[in-house]
PDB file of N, CA and C in Angstrom:
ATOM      1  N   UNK A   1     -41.279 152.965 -32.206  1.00  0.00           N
ATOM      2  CA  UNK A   1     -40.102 153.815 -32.324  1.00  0.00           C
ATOM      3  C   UNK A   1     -40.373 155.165 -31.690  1.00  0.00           C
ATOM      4  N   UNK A   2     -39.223 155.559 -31.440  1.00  0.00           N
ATOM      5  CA  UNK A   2     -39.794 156.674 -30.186  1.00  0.00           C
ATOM      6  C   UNK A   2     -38.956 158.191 -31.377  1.00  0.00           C
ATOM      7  N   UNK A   3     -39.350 159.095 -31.225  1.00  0.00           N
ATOM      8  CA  UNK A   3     -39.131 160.393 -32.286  1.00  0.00           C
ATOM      9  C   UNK A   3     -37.796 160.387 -32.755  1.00  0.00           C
ATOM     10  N   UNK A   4     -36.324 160.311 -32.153  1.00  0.00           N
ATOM     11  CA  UNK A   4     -35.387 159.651 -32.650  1.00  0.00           C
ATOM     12  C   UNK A   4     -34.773 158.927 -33.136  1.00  0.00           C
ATOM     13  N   UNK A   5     -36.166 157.442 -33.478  1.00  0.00           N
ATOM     14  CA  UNK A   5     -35.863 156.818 -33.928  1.00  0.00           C
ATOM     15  C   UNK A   5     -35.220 155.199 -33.713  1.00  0.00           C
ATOM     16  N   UNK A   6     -35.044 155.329 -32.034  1.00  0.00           N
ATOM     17  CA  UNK A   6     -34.439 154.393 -31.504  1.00  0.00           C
ATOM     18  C   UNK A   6     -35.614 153.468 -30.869  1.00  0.00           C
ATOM     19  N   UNK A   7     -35.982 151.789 -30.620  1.00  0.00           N
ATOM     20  CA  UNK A   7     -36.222 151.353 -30.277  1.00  0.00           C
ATOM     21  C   UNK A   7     -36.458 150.955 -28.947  1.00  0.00           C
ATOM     22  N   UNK A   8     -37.995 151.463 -28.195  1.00  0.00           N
ATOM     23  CA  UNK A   8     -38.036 151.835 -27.138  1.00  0.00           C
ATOM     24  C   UNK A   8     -38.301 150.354 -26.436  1.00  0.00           C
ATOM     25  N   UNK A   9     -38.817 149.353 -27.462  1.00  0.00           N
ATOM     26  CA  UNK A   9     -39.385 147.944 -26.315  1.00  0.00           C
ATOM     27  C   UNK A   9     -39.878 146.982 -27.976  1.00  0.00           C
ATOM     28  N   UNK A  10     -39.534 145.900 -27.395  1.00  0.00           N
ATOM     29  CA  UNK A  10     -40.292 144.894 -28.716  1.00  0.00           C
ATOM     30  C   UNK A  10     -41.308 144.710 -29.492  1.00  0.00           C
ATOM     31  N   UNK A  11     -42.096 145.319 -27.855  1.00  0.00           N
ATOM     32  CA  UNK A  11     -43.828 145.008 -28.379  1.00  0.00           C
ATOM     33  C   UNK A  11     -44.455 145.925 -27.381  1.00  0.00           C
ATOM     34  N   UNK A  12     -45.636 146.421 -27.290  1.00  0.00           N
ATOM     35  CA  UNK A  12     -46.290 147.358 -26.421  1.00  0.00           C
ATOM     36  C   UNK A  12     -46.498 146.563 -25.022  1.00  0.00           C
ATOM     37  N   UNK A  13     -46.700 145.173 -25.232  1.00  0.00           N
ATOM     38  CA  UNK A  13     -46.952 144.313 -24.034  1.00  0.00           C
ATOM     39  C   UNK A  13     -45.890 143.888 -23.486  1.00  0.00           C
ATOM     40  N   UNK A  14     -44.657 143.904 -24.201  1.00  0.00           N
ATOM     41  CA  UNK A  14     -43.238 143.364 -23.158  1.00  0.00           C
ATOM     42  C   UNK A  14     -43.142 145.166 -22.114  1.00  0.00           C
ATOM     43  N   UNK A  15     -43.815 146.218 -22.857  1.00  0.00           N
ATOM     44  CA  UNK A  15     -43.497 147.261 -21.601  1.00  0.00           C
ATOM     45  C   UNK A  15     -43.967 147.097 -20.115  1.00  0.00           C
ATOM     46  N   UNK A  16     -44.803 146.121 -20.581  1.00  0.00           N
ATOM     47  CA  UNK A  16     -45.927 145.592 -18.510  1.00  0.00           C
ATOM     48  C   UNK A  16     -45.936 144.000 -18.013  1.00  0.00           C
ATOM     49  N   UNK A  17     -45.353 143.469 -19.231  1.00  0.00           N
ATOM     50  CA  UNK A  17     -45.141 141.860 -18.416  1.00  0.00           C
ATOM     51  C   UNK A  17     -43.944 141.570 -17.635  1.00  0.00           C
ATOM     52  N   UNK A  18     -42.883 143.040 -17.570  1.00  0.00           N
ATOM     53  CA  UNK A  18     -41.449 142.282 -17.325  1.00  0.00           C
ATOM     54  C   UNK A  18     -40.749 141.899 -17.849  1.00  0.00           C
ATOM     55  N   UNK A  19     -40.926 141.386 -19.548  1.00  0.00           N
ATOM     56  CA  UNK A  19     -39.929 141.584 -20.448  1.00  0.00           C
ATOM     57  C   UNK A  19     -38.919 141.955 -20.098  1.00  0.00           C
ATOM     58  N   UNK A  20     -37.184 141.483 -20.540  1.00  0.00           N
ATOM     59  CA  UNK A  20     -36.165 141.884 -20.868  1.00  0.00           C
ATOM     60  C   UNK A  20     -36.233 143.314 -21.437  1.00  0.00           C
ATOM     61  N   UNK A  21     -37.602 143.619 -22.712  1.00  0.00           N
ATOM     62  CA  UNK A  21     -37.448 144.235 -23.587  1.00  0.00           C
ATOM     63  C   UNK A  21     -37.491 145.920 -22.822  1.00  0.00           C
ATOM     64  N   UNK A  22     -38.739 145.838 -21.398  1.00  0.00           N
ATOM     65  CA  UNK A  22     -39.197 146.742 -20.932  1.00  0.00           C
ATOM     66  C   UNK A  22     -37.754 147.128 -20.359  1.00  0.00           C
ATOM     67  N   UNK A  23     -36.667 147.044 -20.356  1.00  0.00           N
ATOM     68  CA  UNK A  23     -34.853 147.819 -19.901  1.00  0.00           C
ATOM     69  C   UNK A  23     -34.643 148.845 -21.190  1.00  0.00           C
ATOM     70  N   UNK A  24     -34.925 150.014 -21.166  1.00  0.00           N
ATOM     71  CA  UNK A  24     -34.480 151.005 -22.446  1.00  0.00           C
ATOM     72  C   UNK A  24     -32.736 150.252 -22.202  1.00  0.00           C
ATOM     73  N   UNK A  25     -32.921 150.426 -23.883  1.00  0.00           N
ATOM     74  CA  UNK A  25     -31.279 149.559 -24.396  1.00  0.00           C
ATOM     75  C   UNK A  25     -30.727 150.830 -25.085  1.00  0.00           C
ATOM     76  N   UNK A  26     -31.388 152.406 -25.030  1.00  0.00           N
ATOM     77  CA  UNK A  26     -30.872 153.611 -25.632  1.00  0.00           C
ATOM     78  C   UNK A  26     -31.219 154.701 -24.938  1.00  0.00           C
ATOM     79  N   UNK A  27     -30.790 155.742 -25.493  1.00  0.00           N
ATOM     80  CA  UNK A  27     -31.500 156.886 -24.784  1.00  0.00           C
ATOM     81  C   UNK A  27     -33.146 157.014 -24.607  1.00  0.00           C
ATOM     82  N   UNK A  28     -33.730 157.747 -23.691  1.00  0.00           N
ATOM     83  CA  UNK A  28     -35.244 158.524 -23.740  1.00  0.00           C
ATOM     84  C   UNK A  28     -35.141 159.759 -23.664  1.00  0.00           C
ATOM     85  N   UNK A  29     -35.540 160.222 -24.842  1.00  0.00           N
ATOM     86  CA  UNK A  29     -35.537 161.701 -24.397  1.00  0.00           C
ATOM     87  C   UNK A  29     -37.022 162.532 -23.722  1.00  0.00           C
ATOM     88  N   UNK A  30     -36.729 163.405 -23.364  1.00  0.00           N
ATOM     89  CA  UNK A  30     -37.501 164.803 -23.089  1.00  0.00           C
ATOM     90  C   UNK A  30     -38.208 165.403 -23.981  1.00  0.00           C
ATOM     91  N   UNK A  31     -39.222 165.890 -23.691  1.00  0.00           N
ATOM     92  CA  UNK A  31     -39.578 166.893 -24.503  1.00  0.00           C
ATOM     93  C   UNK A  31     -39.136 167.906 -25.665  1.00  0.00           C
ATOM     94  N   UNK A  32     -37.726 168.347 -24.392  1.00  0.00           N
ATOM     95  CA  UNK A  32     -36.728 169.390 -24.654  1.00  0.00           C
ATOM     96  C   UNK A  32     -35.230 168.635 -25.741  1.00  0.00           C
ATOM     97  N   UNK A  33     -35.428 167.553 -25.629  1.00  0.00           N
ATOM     98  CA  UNK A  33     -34.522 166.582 -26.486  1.00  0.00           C
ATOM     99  C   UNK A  33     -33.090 166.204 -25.189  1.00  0.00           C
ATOM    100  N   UNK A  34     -33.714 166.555 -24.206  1.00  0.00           N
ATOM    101  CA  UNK A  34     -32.300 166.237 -23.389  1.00  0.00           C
ATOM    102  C   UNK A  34     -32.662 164.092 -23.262  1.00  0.00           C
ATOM    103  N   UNK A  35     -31.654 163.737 -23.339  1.00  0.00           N
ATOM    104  CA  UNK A  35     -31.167 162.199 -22.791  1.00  0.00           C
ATOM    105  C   UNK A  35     -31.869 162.323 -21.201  1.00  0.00           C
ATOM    106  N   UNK A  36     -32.875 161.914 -20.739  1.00  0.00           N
ATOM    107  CA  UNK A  36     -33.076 161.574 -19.228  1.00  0.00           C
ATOM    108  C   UNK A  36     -32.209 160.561 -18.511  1.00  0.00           C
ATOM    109  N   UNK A  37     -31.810 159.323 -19.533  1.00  0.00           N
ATOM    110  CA  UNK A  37     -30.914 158.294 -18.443  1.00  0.00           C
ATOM    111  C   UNK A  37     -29.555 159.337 -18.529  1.00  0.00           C
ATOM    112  N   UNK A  38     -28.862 159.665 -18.861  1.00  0.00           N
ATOM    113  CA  UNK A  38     -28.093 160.524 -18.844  1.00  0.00           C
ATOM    114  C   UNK A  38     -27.778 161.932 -18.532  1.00  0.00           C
ATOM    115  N   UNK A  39     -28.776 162.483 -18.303  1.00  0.00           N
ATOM    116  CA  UNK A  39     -28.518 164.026 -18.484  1.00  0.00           C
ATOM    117  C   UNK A  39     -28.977 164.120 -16.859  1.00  0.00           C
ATOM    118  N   UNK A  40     -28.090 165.029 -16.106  1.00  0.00           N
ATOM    119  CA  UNK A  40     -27.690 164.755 -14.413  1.00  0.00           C
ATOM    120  C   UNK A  40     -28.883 165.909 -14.106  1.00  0.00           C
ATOM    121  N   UNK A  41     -29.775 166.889 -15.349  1.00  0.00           N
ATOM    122  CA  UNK A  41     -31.231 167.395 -14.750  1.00  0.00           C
ATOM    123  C   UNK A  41     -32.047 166.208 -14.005  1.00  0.00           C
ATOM    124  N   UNK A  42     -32.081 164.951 -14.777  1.00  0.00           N
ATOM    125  CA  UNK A  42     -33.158 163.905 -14.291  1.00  0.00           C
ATOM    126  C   UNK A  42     -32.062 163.235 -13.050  1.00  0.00           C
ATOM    127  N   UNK A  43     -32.296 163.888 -11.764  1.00  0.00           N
ATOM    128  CA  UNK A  43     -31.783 163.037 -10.701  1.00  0.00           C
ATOM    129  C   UNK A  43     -32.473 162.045 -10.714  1.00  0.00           C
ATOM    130  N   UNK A  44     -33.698 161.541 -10.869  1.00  0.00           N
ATOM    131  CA  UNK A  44     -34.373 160.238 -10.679  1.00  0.00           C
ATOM    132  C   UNK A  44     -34.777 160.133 -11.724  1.00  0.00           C
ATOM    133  N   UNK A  45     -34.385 158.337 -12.203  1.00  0.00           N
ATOM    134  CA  UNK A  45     -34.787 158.224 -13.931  1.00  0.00           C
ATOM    135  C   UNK A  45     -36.424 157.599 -13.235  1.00  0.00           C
ATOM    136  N   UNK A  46     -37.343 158.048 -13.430  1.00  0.00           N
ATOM    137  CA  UNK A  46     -38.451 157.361 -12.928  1.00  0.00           C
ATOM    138  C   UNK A  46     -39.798 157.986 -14.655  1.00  0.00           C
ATOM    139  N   UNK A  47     -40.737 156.302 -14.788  1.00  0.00           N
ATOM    140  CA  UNK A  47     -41.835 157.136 -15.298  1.00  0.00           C
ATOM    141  C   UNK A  47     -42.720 157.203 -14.815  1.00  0.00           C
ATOM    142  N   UNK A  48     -43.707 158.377 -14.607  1.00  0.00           N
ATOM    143  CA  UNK A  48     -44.521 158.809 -13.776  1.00  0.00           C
ATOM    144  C   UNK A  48     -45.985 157.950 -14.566  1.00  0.00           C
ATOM    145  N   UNK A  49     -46.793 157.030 -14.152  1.00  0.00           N
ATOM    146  CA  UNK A  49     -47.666 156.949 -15.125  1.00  0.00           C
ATOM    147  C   UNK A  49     -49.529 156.955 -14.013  1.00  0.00           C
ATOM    148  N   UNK A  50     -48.926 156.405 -12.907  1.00  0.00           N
ATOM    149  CA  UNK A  50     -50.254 157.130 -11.516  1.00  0.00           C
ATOM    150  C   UNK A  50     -51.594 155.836 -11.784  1.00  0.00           C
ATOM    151  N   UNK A  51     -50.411 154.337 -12.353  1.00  0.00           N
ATOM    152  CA  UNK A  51     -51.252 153.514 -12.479  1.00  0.00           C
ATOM    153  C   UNK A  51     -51.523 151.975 -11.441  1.00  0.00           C
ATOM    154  N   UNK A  52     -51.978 151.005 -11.456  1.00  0.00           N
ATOM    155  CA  UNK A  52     -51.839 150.337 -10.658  1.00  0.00           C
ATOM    156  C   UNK A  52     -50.982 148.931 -11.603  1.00  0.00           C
ATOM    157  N   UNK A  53     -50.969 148.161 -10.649  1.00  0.00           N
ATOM    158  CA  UNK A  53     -49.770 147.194 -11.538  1.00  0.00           C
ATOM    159  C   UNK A  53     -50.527 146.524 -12.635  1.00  0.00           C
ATOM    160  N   UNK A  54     -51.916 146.489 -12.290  1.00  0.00           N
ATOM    161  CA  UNK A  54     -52.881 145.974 -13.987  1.00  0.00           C
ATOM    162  C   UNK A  54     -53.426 146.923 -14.330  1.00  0.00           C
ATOM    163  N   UNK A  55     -52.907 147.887 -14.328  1.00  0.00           N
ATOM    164  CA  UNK A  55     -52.828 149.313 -15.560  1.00  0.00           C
ATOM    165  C   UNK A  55     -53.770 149.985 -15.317  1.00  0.00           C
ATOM    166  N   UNK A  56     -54.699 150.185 -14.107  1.00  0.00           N
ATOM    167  CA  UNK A  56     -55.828 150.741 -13.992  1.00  0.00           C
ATOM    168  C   UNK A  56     -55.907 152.147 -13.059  1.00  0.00           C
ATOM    169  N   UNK A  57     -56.309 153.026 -13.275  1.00  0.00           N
ATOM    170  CA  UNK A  57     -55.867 154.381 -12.293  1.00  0.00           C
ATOM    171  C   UNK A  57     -55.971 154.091 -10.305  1.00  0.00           C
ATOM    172  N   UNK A  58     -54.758 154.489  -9.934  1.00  0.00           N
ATOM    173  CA  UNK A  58     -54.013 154.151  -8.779  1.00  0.00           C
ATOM    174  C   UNK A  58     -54.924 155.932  -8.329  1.00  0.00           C
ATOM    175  N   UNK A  59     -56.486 155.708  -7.654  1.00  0.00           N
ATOM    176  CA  UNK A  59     -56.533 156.637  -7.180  1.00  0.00           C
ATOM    177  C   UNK A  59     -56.079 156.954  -6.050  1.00  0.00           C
ATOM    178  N   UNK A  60     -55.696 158.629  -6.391  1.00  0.00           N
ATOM    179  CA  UNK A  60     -55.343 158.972  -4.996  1.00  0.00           C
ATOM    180  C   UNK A  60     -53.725 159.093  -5.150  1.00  0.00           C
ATOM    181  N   UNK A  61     -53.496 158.532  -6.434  1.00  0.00           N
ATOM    182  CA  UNK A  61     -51.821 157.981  -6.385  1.00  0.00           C
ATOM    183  C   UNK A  61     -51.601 158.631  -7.781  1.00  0.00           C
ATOM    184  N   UNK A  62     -51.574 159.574  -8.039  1.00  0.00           N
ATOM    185  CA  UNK A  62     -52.028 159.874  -9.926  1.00  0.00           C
ATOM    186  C   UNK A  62     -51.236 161.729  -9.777  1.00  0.00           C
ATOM    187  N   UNK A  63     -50.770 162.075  -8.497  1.00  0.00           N
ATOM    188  CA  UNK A  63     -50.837 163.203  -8.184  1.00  0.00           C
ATOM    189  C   UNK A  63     -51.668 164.407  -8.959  1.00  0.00           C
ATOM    190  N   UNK A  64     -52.916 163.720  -9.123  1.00  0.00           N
ATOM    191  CA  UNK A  64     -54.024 165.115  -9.999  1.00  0.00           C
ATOM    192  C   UNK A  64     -53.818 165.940  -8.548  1.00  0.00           C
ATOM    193  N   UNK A  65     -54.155 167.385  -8.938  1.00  0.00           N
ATOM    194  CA  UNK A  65     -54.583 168.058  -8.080  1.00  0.00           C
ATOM    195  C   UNK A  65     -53.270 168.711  -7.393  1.00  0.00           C
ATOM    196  N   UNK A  66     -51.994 168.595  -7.593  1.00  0.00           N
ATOM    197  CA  UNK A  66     -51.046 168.843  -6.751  1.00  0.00           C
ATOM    198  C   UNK A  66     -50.527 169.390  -6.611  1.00  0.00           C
ATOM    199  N   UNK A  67     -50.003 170.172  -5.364  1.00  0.00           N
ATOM    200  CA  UNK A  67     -49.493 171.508  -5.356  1.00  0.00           C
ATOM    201  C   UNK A  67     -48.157 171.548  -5.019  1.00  0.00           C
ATOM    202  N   UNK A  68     -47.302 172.527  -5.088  1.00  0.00           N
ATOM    203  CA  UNK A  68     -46.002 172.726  -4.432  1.00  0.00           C
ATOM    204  C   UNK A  68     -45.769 172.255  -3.274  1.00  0.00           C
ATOM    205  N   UNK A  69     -46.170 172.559  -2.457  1.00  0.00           N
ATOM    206  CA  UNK A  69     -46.405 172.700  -1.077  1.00  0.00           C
ATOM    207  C   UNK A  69     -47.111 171.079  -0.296  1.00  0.00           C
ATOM    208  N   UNK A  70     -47.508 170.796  -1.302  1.00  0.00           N
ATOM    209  CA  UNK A  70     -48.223 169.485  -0.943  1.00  0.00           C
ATOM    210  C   UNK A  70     -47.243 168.298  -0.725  1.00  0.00           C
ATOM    211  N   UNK A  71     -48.146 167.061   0.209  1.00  0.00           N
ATOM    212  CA  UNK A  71     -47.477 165.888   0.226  1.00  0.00           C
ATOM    213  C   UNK A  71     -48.049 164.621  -0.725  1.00  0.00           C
ATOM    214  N   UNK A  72     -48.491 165.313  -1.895  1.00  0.00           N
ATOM    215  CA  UNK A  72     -49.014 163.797  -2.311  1.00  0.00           C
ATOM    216  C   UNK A  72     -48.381 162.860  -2.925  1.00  0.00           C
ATOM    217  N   UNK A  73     -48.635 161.615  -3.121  1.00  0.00           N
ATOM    218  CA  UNK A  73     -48.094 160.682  -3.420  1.00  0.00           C
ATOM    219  C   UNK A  73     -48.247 160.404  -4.834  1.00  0.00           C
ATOM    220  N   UNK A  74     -47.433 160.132  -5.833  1.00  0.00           N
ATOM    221  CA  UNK A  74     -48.042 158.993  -6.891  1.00  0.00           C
ATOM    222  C   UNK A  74     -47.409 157.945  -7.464  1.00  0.00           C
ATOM    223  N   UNK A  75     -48.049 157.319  -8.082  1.00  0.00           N
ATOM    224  CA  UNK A  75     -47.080 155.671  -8.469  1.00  0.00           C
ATOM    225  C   UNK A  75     -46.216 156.026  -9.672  1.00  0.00           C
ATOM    226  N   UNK A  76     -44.661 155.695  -9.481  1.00  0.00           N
ATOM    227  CA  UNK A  76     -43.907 156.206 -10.331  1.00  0.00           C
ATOM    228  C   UNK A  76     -43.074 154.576 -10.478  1.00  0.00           C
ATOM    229  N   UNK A  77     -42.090 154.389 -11.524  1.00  0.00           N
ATOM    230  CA  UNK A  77     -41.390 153.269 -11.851  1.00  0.00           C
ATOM    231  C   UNK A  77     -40.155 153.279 -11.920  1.00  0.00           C
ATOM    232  N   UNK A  78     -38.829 153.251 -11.201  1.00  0.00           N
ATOM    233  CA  UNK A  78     -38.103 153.529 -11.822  1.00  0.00           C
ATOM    234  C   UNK A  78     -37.663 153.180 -13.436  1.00  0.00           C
ATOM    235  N   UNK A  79     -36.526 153.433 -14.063  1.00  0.00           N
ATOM    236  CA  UNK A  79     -36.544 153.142 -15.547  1.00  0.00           C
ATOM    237  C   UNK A  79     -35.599 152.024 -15.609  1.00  0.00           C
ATOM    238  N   UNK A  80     -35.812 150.831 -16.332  1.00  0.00           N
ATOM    239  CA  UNK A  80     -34.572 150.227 -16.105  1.00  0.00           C
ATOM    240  C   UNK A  80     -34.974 148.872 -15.078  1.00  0.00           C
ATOM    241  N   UNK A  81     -35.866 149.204 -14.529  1.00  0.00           N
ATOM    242  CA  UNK A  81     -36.266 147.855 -13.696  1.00  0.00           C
ATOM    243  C   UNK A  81     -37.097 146.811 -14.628  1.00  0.00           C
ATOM    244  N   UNK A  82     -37.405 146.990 -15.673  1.00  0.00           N
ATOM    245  CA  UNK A  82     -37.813 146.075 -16.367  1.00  0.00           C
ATOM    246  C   UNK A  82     -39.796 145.666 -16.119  1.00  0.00           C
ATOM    247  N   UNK A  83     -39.986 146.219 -15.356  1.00  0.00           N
ATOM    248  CA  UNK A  83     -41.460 146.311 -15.740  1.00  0.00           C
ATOM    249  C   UNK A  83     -42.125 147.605 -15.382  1.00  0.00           C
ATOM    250  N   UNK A  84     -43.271 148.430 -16.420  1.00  0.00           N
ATOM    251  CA  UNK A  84     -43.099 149.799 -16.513  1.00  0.00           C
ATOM    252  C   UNK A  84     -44.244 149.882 -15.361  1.00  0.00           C
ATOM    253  N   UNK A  85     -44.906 148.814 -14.858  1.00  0.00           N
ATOM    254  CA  UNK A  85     -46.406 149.700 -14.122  1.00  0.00           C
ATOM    255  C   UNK A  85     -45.680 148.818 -12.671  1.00  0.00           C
ATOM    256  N   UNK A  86     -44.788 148.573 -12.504  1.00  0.00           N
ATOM    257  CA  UNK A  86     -44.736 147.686 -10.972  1.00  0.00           C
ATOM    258  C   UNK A  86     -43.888 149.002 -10.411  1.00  0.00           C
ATOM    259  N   UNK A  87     -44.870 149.965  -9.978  1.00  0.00           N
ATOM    260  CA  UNK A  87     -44.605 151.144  -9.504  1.00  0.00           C
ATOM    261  C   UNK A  87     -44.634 151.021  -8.126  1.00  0.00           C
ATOM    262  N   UNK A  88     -44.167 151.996  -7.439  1.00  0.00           N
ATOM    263  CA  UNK A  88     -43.866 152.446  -6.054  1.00  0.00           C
ATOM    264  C   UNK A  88     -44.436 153.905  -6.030  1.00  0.00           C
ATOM    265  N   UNK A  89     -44.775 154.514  -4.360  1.00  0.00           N
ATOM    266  CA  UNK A  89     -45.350 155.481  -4.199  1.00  0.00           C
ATOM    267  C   UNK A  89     -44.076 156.676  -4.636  1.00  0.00           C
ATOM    268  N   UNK A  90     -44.308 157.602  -4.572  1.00  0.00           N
ATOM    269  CA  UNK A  90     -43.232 158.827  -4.613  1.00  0.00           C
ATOM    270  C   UNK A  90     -43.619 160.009  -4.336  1.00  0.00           C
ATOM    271  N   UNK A  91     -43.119 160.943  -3.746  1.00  0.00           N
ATOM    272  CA  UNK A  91     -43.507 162.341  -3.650  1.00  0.00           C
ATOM    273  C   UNK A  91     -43.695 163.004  -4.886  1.00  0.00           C
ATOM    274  N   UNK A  92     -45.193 163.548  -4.958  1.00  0.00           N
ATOM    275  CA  UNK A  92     -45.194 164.494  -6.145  1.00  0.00           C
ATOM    276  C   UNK A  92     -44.249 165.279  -6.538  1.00  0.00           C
ATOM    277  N   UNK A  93     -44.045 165.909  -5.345  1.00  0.00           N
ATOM    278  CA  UNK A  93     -42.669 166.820  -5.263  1.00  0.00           C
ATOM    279  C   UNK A  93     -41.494 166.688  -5.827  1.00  0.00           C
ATOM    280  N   UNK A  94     -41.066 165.485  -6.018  1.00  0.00           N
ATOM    281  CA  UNK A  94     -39.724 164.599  -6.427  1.00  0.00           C
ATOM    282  C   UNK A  94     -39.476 165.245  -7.683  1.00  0.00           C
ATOM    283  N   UNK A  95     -38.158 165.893  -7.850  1.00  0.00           N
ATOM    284  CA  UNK A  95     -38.119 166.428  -9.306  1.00  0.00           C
ATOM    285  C   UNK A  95     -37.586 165.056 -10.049  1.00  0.00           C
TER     286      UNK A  95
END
């Protein structure tokens, strides 16, 4: 259960097999308590996690180290695609 209370996934393992379950069926919030699938701050619903698809650190892809100004890359997911680590590269930069 995620701090609101709402049901984020079935089981910790339907979040990386592809599960149905890994599709949030509610809000996620922020830090700040804003709705991310909803709230038009998060232009890209993506989670940032800088891993490889068997969960292991995507070096190089993790954006440690990163600056404004920089081009680095890291493995992000969109939300909603149903499996959380079958990530794609993205600009650190990417708000």
């Amino acid at each position: 259960l995620a701090p609101q209370g709402q049901l984020l996934a079935k089981s910790w393992s339907s979040l990386f097999e592809g599960q149905s379950a890994a599709t949030p069926r509610g809000p996620i919030y922020s830090f700040n308590g804003r709705d991310i699938l909803a709230d038009p701050l998060w232009p890209q619903r993506l989670a940032w996690h800088g891993s490889t698809a068997r969960g292991g650190h995507a070096r190089r892809r993790d954006c440690q180290g990163w600056h404004s100004s920089g081009t680095a890359e890291g493995m992000a997911t969109a939300l909603g695609e149903g499996r959380l680590l079958a990530g794609q590269r993205h600009n650190c930069s990417a708000p």
